[in-house]
Protein backbone atom coordinates (compact mmCIF):
# COMPACT_ATOMS: atom_id res chain seq x y z
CA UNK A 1 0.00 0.00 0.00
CA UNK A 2 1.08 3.51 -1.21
CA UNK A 3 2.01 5.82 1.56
CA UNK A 4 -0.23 9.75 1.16
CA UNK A 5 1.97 12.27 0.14
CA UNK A 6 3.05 14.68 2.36
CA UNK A 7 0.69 17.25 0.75
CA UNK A 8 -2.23 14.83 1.31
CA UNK A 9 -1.16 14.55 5.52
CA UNK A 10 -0.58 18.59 5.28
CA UNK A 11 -4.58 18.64 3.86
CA UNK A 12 -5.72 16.83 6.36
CA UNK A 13 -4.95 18.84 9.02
CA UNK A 14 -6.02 22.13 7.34
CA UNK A 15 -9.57 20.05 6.92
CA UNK A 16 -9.61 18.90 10.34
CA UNK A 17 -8.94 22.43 11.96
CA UNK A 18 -11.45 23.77 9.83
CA UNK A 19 -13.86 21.53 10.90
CA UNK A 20 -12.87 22.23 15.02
CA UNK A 21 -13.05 26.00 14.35
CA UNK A 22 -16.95 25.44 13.27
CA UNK A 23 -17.43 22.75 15.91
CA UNK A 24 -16.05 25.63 18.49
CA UNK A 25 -17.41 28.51 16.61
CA UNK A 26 -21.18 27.52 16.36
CA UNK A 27 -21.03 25.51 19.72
CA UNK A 28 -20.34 28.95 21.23
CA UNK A 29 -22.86 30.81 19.59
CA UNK A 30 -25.22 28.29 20.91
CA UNK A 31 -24.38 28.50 24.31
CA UNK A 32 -24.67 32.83 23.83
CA UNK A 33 -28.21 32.31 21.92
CA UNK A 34 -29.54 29.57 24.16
CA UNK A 35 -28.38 29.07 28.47
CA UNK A 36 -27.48 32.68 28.37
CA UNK A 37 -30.27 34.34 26.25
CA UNK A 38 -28.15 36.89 25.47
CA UNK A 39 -30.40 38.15 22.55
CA UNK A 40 -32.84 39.28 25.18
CA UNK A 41 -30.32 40.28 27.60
CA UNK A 42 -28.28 42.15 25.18
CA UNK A 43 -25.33 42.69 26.94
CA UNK A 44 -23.66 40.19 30.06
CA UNK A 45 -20.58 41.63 31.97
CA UNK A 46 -17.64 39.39 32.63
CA UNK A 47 -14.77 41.20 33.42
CA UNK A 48 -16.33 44.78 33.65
CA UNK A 49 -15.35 47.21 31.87
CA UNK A 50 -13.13 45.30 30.22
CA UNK A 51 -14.93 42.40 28.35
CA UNK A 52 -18.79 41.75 27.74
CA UNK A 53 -21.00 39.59 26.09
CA UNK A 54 -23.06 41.52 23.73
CA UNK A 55 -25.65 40.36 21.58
CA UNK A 56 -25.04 41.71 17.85
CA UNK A 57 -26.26 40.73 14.75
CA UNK A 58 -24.00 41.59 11.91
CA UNK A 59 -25.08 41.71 8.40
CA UNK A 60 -21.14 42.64 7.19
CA UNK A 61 -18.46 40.61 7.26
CA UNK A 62 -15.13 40.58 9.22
CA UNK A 63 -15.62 43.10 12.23
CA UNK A 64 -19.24 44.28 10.69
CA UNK A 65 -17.47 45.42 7.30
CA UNK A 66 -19.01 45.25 3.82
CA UNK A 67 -23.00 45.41 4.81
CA UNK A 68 -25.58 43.50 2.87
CA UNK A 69 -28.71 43.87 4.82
CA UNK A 70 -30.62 42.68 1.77
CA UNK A 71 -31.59 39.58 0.43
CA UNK A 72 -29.88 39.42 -1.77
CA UNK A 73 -26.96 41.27 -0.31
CA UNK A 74 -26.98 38.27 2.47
CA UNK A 75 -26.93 35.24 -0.05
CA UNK A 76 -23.87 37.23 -2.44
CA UNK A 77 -22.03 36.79 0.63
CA UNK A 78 -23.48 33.00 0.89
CA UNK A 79 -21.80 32.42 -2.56
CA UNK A 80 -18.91 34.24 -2.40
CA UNK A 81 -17.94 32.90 1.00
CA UNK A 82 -18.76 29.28 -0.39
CA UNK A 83 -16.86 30.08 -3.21
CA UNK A 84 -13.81 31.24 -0.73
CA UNK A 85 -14.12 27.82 1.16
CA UNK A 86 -14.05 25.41 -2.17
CA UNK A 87 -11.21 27.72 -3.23
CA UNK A 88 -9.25 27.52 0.36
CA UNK A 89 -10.36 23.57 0.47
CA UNK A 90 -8.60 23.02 -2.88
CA UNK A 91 -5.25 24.68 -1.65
CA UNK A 92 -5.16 23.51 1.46
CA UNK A 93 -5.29 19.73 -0.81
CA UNK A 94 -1.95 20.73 -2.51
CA UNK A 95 -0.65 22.04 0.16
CA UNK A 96 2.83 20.65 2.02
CA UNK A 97 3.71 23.26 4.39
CA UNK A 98 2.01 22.84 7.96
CA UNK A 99 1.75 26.43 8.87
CA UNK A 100 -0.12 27.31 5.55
CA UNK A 101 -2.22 24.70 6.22
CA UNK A 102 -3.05 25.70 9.78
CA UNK A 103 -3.67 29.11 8.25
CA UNK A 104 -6.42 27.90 5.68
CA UNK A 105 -7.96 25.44 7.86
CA UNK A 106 -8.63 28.35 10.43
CA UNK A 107 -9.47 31.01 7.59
CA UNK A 108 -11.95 27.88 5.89
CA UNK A 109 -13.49 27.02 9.62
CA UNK A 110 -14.37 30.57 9.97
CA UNK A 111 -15.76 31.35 6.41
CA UNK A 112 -17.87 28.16 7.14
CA UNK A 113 -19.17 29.11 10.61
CA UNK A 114 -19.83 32.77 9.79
CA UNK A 115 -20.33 33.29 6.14
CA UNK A 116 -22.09 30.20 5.80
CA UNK A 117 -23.89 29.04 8.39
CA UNK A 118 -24.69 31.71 10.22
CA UNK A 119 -25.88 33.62 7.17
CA UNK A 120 -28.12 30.53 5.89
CA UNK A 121 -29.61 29.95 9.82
CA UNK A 122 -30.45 33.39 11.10
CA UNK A 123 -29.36 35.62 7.46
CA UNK A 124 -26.49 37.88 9.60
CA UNK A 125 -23.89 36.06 11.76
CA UNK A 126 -23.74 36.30 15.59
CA UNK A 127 -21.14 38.61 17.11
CA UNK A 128 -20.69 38.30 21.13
CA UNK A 129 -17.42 39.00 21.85
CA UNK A 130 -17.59 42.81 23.35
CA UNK A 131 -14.07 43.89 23.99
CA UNK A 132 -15.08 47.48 24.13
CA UNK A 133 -14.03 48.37 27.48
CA UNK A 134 -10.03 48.30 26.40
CA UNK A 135 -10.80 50.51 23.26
CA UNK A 136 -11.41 47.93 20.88
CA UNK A 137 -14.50 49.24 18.86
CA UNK A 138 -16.17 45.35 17.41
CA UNK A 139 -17.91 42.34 18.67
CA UNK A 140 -16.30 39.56 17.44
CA UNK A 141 -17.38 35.91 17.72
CA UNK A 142 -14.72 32.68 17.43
CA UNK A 143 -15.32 32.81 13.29
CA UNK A 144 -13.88 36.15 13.04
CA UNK A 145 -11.32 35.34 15.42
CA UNK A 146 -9.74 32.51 13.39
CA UNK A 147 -10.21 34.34 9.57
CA UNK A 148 -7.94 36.89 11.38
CA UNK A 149 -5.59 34.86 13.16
CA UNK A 150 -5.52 32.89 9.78
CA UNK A 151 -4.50 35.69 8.30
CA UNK A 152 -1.88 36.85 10.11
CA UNK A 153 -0.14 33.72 10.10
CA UNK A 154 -0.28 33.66 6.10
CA UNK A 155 1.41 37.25 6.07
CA UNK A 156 3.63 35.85 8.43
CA UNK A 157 4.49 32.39 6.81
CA UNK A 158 4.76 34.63 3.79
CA UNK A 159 7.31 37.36 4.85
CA UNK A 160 9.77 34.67 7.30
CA UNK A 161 9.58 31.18 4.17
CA UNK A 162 12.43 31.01 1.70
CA UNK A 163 11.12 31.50 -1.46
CA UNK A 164 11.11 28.46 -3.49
CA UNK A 165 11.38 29.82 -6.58
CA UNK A 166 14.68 30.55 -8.41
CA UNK A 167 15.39 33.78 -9.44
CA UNK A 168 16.72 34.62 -12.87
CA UNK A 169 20.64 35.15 -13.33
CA UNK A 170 21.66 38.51 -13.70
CA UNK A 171 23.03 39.22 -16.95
């Protein structure tokens, strides 16, 4: 029996984050939504003034950017984030370096959490996380909190990797 490919083990583990980061993501959103019924509450403290739950619906994306409180605002997002995930899901596949594949599979658990399933369940995505006391302006949920840190460590892989590719002899 063949052994998988590096790339193929690599895959799996962007796949398999991914999937924890929804598992996480939407598990949390049901706690907020049902035991706390923070919809009706609308706001919880924790570790006043510092950090609150707050209920938000956000019809944007990332941090409440890019709006679509339409219809059909809400399911161009649906596609576009599904279209994100297939695209992600097919990279992570060829992918052989771990930390790009823990990037995707967090930036692919998120899209799928928020962009997807939220949208499609309740058509906006649940934001909680109030960090407002410190300064910091959005309420955030575990979805955007993985797309970011997903992010980061992309730009990061990105600017510390040796590039691969050869570069052309000067003439």
């Amino acid at each position: 029996m063949a052994s998988e490919s590096p790339g193929r083990r690599t895959s799996w583990v962007a796949y398999a984050l991914a999937a924890l980061v929804v598992v996480l993501d939407q598990a949390s959103k049901a706690y907020v939504i049902g035991p706390l019924d923070l919809p009706e509450r609308l706001r919880i403290p924790v570790l006043p003034p510092f950090f609150m739950l707050s209920s938000v619906a956000n019809q944007g994306v990332s941090f409440g950017l890019l709006r679509a409180d339409t219809p059909m605002g809400r399911w161009l997002l649906v596609i576009f984030a599904a279209a994100v995930v297939i695209g992600l899901g097919v990279f992570a596949w060829r992918q052989t370096r771990l930390w790009t594949a823990l990037a995707i599979g967090l930036i692919m658990g998120g899209a799928i959490g928020n962009n997807l399933i939220d949208r499609v369940r309740f058509g906006s995505v649940v934001d909680f996380l109030d960090f407002s006391g410190i300064g910091f302006k959005w309420v955030f949920n575990v979805a955007d909190s993985a797309i970011t840190v997903g992010v980061i460590l992309l730009l990061l892989e990105g600017l510390v990797s040796p590039n691969k590719a050869e570069k052309p002899a000067a003439s």
